[in-house]
PDB file of N, CA and C in Angstrom:
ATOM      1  N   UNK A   1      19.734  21.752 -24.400  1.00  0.00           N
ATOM      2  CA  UNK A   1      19.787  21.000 -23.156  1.00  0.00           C
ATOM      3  C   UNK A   1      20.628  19.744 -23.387  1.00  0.00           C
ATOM      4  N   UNK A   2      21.445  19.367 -22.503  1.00  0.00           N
ATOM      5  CA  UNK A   2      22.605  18.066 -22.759  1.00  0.00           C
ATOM      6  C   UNK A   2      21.593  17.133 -22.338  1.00  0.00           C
ATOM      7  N   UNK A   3      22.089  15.752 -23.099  1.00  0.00           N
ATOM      8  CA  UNK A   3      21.405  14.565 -23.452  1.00  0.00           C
ATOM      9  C   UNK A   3      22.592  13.482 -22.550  1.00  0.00           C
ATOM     10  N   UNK A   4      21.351  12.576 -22.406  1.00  0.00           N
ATOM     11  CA  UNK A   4      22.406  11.540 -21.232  1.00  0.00           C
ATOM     12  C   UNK A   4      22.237   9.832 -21.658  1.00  0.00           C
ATOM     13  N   UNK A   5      22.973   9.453 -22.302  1.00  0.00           N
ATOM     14  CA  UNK A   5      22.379   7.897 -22.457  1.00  0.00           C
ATOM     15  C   UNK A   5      23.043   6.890 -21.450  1.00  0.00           C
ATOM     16  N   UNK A   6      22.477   5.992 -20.721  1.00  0.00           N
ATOM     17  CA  UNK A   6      22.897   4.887 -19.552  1.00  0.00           C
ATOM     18  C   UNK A   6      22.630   3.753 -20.547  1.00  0.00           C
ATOM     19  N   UNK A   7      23.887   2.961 -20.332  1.00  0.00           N
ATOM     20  CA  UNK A   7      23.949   1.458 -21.342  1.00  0.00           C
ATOM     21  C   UNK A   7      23.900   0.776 -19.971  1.00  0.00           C
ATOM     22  N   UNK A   8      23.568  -0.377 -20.590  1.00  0.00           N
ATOM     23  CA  UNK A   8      24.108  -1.732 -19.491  1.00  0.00           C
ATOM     24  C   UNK A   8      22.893  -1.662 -18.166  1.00  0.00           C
ATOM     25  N   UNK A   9      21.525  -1.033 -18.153  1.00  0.00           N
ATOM     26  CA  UNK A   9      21.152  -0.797 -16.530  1.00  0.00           C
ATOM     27  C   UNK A   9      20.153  -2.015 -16.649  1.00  0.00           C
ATOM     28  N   UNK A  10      20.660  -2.323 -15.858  1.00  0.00           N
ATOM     29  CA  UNK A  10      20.349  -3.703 -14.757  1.00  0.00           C
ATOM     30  C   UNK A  10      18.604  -3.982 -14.854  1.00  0.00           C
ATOM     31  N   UNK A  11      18.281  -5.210 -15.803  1.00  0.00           N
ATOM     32  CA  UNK A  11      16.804  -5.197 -15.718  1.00  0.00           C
ATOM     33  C   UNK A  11      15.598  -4.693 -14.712  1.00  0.00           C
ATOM     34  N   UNK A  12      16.458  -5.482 -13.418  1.00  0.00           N
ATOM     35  CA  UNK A  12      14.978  -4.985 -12.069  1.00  0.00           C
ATOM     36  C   UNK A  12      14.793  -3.662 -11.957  1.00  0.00           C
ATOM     37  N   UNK A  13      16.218  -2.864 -12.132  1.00  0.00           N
ATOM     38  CA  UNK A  13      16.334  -1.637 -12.302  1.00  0.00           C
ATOM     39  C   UNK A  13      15.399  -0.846 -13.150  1.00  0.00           C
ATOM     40  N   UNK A  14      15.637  -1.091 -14.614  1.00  0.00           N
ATOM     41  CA  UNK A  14      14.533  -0.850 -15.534  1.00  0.00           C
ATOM     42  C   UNK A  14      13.282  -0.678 -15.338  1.00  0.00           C
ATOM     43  N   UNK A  15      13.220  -1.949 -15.081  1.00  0.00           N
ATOM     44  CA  UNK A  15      11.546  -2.308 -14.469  1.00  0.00           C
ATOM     45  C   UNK A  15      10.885  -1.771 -13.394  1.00  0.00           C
ATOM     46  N   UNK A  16      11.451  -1.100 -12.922  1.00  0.00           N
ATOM     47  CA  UNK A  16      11.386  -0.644 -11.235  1.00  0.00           C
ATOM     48  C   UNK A  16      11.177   1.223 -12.044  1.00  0.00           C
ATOM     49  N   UNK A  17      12.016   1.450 -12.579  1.00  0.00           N
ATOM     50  CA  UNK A  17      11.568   2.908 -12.957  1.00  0.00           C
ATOM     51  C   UNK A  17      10.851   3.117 -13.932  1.00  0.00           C
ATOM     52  N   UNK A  18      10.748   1.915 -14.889  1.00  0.00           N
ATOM     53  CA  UNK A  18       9.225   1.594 -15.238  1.00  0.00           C
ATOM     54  C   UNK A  18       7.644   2.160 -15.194  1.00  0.00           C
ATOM     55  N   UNK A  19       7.912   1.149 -13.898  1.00  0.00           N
ATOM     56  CA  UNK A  19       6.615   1.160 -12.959  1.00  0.00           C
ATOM     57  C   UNK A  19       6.526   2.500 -12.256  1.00  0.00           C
ATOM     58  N   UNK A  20       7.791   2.865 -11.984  1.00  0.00           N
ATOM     59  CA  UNK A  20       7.846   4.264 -11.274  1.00  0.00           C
ATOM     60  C   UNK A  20       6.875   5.005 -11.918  1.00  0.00           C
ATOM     61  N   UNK A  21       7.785   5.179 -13.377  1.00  0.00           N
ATOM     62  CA  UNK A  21       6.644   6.031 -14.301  1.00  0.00           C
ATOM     63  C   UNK A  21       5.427   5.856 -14.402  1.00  0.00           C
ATOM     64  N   UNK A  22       5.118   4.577 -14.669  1.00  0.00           N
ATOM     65  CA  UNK A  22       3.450   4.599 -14.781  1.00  0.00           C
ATOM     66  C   UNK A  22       2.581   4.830 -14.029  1.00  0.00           C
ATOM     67  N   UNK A  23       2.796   4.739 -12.600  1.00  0.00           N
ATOM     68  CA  UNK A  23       2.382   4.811 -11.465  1.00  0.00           C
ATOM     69  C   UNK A  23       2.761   6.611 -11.419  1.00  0.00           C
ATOM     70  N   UNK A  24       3.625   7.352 -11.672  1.00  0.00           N
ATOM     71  CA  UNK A  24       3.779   8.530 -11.676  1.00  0.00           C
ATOM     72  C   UNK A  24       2.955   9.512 -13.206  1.00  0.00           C
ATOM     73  N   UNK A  25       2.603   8.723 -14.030  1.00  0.00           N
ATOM     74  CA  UNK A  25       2.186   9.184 -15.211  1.00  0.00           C
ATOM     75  C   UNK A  25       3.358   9.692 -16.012  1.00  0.00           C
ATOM     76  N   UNK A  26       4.093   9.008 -16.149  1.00  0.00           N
ATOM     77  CA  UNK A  26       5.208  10.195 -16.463  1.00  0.00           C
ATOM     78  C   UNK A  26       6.168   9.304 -17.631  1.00  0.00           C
ATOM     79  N   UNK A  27       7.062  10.082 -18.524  1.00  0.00           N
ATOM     80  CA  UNK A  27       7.646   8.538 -19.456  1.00  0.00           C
ATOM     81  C   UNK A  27       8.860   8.066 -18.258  1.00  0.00           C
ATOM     82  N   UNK A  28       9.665   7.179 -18.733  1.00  0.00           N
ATOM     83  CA  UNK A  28      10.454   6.901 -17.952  1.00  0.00           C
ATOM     84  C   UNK A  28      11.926   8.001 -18.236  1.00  0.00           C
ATOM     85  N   UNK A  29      12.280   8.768 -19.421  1.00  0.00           N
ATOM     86  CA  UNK A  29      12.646   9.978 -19.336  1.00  0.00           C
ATOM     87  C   UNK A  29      12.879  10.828 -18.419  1.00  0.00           C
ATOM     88  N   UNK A  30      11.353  10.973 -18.456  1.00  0.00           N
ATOM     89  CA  UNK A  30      10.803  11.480 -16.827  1.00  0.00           C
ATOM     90  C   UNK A  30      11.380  11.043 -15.583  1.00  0.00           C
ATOM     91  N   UNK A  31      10.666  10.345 -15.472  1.00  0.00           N
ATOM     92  CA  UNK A  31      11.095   9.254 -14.345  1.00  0.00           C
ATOM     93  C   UNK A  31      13.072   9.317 -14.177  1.00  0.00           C
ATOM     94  N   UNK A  32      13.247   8.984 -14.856  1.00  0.00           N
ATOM     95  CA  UNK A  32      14.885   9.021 -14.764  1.00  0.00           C
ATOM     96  C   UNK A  32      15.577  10.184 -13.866  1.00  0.00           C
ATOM     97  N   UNK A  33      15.112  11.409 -15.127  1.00  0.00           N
ATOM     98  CA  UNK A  33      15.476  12.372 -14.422  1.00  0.00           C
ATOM     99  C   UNK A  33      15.042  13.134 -12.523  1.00  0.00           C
ATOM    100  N   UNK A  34      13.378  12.571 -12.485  1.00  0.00           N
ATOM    101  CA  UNK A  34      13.151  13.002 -10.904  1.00  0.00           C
ATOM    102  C   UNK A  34      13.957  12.146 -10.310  1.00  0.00           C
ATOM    103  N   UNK A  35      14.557  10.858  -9.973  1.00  0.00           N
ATOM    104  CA  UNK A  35      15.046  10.163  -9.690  1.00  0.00           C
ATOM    105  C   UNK A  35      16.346  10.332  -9.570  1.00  0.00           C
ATOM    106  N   UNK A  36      17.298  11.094 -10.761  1.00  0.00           N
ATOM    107  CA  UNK A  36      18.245  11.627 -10.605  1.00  0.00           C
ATOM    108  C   UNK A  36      18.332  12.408  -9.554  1.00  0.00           C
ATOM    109  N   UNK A  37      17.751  13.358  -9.584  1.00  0.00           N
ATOM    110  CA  UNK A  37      17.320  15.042  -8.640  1.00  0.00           C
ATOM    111  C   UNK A  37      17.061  14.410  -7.454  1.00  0.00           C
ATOM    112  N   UNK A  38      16.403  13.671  -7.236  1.00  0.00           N
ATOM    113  CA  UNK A  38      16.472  13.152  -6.008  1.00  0.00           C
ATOM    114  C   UNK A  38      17.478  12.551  -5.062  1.00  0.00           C
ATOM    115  N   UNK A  39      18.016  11.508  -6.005  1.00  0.00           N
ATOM    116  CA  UNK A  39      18.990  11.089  -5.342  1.00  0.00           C
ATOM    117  C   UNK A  39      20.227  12.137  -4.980  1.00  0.00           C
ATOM    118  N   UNK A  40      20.468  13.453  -5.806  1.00  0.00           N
ATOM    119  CA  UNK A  40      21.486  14.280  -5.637  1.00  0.00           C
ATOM    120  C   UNK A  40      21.347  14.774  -4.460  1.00  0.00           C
ATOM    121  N   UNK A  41      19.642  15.208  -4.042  1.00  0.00           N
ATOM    122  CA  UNK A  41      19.953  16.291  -3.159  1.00  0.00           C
ATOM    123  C   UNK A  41      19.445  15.057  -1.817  1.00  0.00           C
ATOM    124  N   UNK A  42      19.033  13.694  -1.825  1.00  0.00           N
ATOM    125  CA  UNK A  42      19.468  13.205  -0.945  1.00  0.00           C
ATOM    126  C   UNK A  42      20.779  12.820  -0.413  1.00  0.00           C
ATOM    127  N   UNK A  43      22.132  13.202  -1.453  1.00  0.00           N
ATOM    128  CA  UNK A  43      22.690  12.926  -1.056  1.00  0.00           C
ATOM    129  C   UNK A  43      23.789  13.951  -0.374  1.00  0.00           C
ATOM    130  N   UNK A  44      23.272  15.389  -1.026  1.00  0.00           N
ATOM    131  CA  UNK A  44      23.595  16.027  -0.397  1.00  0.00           C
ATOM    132  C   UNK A  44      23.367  17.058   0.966  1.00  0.00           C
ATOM    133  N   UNK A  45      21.642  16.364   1.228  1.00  0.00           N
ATOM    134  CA  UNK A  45      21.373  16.216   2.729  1.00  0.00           C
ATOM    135  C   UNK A  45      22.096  15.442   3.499  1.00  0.00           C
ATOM    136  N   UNK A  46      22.865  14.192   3.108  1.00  0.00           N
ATOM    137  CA  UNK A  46      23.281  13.458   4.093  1.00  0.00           C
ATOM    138  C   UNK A  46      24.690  13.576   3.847  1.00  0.00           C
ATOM    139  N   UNK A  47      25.008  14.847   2.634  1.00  0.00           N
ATOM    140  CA  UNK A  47      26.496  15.030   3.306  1.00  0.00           C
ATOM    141  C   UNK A  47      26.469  16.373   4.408  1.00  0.00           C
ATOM    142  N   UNK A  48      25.205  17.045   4.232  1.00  0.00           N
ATOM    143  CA  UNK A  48      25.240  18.355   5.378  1.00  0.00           C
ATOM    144  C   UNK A  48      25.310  17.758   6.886  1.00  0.00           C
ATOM    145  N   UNK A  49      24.516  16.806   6.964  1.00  0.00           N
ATOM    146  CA  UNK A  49      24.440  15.840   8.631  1.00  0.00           C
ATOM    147  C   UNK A  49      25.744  15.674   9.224  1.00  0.00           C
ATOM    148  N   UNK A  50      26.132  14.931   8.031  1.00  0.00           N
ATOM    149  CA  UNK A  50      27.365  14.502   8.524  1.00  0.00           C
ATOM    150  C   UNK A  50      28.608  14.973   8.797  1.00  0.00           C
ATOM    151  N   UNK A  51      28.196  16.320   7.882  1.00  0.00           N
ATOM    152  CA  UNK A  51      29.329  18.338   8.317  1.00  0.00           C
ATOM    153  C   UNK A  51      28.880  18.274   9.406  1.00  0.00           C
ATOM    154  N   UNK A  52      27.129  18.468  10.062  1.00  0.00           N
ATOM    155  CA  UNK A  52      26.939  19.241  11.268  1.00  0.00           C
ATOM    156  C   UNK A  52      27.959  17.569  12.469  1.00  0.00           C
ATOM    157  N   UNK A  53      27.490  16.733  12.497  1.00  0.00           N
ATOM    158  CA  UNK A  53      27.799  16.011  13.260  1.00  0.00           C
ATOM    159  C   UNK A  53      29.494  15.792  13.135  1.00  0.00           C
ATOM    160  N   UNK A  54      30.206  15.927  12.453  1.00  0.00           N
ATOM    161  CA  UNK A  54      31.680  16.155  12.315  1.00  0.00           C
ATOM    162  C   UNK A  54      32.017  17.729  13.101  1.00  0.00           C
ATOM    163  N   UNK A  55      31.279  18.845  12.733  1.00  0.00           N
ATOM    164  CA  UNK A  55      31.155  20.037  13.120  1.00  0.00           C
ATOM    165  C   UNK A  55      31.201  19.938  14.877  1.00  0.00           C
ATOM    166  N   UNK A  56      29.749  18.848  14.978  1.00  0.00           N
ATOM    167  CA  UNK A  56      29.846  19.466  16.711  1.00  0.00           C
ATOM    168  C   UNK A  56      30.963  18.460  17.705  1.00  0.00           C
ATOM    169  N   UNK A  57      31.208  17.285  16.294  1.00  0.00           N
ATOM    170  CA  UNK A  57      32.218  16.402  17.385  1.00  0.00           C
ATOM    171  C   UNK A  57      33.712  17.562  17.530  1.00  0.00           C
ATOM    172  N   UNK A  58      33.585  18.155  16.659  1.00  0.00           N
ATOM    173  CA  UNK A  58      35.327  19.390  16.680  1.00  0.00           C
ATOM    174  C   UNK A  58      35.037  19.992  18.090  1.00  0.00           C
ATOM    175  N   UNK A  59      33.459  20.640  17.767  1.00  0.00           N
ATOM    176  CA  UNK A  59      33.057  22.037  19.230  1.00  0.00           C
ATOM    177  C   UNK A  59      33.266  21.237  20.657  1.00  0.00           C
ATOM    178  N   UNK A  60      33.444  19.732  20.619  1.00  0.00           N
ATOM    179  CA  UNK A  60      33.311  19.019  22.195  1.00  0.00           C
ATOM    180  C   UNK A  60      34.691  18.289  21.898  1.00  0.00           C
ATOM    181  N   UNK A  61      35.131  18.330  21.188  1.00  0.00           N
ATOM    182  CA  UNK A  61      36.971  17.898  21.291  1.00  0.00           C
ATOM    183  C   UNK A  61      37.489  18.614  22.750  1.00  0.00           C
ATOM    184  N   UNK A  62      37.482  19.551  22.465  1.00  0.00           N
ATOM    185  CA  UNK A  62      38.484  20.135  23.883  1.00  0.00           C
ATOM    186  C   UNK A  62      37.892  19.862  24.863  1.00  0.00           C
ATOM    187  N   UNK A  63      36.424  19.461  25.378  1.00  0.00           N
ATOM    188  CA  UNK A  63      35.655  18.808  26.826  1.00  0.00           C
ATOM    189  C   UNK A  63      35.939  17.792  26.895  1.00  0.00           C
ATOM    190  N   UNK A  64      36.043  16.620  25.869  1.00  0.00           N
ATOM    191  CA  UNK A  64      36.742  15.160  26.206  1.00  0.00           C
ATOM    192  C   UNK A  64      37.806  15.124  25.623  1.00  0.00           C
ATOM    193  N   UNK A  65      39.279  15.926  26.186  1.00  0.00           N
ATOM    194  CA  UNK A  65      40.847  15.694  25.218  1.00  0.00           C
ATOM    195  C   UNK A  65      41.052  14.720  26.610  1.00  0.00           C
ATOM    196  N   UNK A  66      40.712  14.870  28.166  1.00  0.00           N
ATOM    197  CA  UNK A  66      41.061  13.629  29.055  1.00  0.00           C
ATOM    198  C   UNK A  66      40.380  12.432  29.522  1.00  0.00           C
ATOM    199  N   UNK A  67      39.449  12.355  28.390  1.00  0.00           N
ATOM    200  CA  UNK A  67      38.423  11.295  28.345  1.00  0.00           C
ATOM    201  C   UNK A  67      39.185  10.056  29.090  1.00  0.00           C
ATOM    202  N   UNK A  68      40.281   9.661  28.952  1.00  0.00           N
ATOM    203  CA  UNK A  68      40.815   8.572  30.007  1.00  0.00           C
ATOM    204  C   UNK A  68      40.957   8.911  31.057  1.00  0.00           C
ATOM    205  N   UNK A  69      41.055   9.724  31.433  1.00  0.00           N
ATOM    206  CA  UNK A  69      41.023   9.568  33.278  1.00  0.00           C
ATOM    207  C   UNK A  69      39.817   9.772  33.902  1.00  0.00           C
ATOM    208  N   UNK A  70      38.739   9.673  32.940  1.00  0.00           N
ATOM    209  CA  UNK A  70      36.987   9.856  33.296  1.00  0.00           C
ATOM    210  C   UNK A  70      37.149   8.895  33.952  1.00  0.00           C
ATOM    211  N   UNK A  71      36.168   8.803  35.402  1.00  0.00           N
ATOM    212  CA  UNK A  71      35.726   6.926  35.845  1.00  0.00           C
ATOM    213  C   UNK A  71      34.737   7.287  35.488  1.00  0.00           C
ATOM    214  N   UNK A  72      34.687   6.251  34.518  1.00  0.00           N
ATOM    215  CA  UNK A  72      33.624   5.684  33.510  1.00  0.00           C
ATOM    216  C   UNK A  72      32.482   4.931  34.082  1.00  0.00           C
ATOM    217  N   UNK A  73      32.505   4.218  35.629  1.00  0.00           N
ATOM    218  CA  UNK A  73      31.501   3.934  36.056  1.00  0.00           C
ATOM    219  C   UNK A  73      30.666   5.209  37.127  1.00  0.00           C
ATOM    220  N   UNK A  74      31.289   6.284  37.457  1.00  0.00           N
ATOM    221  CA  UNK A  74      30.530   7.059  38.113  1.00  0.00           C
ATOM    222  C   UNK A  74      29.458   7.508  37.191  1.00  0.00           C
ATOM    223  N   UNK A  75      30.335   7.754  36.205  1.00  0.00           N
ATOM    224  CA  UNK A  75      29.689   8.325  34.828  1.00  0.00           C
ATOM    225  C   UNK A  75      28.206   7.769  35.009  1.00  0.00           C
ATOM    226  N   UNK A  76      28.034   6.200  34.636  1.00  0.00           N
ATOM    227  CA  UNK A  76      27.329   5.444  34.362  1.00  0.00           C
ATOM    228  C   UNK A  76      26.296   5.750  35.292  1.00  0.00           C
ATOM    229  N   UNK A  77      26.429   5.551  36.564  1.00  0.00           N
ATOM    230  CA  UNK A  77      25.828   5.701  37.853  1.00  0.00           C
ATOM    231  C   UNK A  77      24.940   6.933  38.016  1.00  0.00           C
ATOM    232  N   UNK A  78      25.907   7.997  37.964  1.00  0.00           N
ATOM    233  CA  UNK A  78      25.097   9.202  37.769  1.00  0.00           C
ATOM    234  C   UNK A  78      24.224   9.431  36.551  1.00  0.00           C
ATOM    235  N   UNK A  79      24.141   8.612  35.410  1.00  0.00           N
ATOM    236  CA  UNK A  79      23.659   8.104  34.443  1.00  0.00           C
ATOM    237  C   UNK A  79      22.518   8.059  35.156  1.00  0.00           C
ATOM    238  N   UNK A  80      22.173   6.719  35.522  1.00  0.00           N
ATOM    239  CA  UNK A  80      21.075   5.931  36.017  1.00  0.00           C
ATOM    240  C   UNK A  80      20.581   6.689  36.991  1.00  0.00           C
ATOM    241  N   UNK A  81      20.999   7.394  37.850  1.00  0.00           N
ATOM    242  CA  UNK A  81      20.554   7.757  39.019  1.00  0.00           C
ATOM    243  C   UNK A  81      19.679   9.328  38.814  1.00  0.00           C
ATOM    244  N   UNK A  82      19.779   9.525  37.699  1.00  0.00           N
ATOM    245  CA  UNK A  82      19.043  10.727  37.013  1.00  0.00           C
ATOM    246  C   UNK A  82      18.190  10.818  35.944  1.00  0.00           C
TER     247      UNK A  82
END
């Protein structure tokens, strides 16, 4: 299994996954690594969002390509009025 050493991490930091561990029972080893895993696949939940929401702004491109000649206050109106 590959081995990972982090120099230089930032005391509060330390201390913070620390406590993680102890509070988790776990060494900070431990701790490191759930923390890793976590942050990956949070971050690759919030790159899927941001596919779907890039995704559906493409699918409504062609309904607003004359978004300027909308009147923007009927818009509004019929907004409110519903």
């Amino acid at each position: 299994m590959p081995s990972l050493q982090v120099r230089n991490v930032p005391e509060a930091l330390y201390q913070a996954l620390k406590a993680a561990a102890k509070r988790e029972r776990r060494s900070i080893n431990q701790q490191a690594i759930v923390a890793l895993e976590k942050g990956l696949e949070d971050q690759t939940e919030l790159n899927l969002h941001r596919k779907k929401i890039l995704d559906k702004i493409e699918s409504e491109k062609e309904r607003w390509k004359d978004w300027n000649s909308l009147d923007i206050v009927k818009l509004i109106r019929e907004d409110r009025e519903s």
